[in-house]
C-alpha atoms as a PDB file:
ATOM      1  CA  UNK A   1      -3.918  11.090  -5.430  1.00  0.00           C
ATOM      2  CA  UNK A   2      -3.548   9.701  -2.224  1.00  0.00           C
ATOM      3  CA  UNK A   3      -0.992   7.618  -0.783  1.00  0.00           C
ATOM      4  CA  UNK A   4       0.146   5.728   2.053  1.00  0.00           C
ATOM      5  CA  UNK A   5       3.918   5.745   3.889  1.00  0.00           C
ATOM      6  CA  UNK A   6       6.306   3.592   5.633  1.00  0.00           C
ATOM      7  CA  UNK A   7       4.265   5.067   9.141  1.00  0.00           C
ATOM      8  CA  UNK A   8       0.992   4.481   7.852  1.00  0.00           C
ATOM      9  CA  UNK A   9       1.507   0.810   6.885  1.00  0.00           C
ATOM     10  CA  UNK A  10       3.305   0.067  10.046  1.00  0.00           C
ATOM     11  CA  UNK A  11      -0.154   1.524  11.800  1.00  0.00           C
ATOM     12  CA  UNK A  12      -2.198  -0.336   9.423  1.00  0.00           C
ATOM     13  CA  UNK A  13      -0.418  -3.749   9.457  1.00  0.00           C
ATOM     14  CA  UNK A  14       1.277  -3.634  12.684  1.00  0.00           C
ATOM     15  CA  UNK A  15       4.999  -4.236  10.457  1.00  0.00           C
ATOM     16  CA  UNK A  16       8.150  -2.819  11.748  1.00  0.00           C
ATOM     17  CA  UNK A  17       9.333   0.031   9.749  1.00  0.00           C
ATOM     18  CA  UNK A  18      11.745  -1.895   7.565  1.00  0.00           C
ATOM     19  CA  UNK A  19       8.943  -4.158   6.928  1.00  0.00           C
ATOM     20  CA  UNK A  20       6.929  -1.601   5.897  1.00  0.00           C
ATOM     21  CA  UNK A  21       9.449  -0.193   3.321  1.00  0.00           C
ATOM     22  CA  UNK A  22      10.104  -3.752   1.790  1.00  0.00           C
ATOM     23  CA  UNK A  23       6.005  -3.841   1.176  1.00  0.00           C
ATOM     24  CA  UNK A  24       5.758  -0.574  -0.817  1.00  0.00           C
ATOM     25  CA  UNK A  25       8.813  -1.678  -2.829  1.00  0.00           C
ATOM     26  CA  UNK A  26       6.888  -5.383  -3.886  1.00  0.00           C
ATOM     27  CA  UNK A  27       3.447  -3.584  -3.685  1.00  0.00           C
ATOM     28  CA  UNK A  28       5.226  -0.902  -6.087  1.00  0.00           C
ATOM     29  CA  UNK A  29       6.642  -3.241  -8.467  1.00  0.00           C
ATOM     30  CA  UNK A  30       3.309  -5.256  -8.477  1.00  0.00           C
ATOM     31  CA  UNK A  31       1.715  -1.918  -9.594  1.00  0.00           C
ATOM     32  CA  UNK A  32       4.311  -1.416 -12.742  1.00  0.00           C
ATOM     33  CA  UNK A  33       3.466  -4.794 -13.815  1.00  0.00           C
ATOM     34  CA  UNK A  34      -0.235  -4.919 -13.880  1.00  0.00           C
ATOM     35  CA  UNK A  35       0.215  -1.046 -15.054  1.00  0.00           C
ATOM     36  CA  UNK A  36       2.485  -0.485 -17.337  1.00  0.00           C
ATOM     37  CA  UNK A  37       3.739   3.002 -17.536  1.00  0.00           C
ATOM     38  CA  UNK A  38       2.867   3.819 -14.077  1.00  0.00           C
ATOM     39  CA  UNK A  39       5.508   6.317 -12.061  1.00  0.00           C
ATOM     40  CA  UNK A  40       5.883   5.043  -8.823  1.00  0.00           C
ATOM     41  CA  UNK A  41       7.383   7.090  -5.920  1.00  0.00           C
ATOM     42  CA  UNK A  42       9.908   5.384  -3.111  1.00  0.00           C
ATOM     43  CA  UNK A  43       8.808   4.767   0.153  1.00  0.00           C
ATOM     44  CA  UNK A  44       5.087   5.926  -0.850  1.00  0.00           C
ATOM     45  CA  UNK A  45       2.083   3.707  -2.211  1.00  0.00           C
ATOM     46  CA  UNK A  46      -1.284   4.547  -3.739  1.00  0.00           C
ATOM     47  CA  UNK A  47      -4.009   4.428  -1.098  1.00  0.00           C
ATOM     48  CA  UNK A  48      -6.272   2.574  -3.807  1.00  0.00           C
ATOM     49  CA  UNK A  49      -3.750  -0.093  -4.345  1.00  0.00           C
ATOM     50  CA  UNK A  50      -2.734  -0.771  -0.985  1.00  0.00           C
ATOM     51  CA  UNK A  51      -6.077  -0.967  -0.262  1.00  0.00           C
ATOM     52  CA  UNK A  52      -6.862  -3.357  -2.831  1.00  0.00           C
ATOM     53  CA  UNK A  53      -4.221  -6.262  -2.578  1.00  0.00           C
ATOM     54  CA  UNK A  54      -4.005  -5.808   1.000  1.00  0.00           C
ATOM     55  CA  UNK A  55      -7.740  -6.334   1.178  1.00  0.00           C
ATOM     56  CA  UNK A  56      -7.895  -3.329   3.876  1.00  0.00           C
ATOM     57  CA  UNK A  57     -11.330  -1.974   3.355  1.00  0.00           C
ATOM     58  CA  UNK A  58     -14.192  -3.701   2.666  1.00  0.00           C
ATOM     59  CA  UNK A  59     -16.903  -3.180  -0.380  1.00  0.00           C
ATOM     60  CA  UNK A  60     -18.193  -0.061   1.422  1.00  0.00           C
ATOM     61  CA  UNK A  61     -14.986   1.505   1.865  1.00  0.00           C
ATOM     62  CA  UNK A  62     -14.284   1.134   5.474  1.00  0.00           C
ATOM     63  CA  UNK A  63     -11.622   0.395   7.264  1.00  0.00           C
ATOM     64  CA  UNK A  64     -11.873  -3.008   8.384  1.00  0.00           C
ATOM     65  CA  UNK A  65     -11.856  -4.040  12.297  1.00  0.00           C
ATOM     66  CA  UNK A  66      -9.361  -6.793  13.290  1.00  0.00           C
END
């Protein structure tokens, strides 16, 4: 599986790093809720999820352009 860091949000979303680390801690315990069971890891979030609720790439799978 493929995740995303604290770096690659802040390139993604243009957040400082602490920024960035408070989203993959609420975009982690977002995941345990709709997914019970799930093992999370700190400071690292599923590409597919971030992805998803972030609304980062469109139906085709590509990186959207600001």
């Amino acid at each position: 599986m493929n995740y995303y860091n604290a770096k690659d949000v802040q390139k993604l979303t243009g957040l400082g790093q602490t920024a960035s680390y408070d989203l993959i801690a609420k975009l982690n315990e977002r995941l345990k809720k709709e997914y019970p069971g799930t093992i999370t890891i700190t400071g690292k979030i599923p590409k597919w999820y971030f992805d998803k609720k972030t609304m980062m790439k469109g139906e085709n799978n590509e990186t959207k352009e600001n």
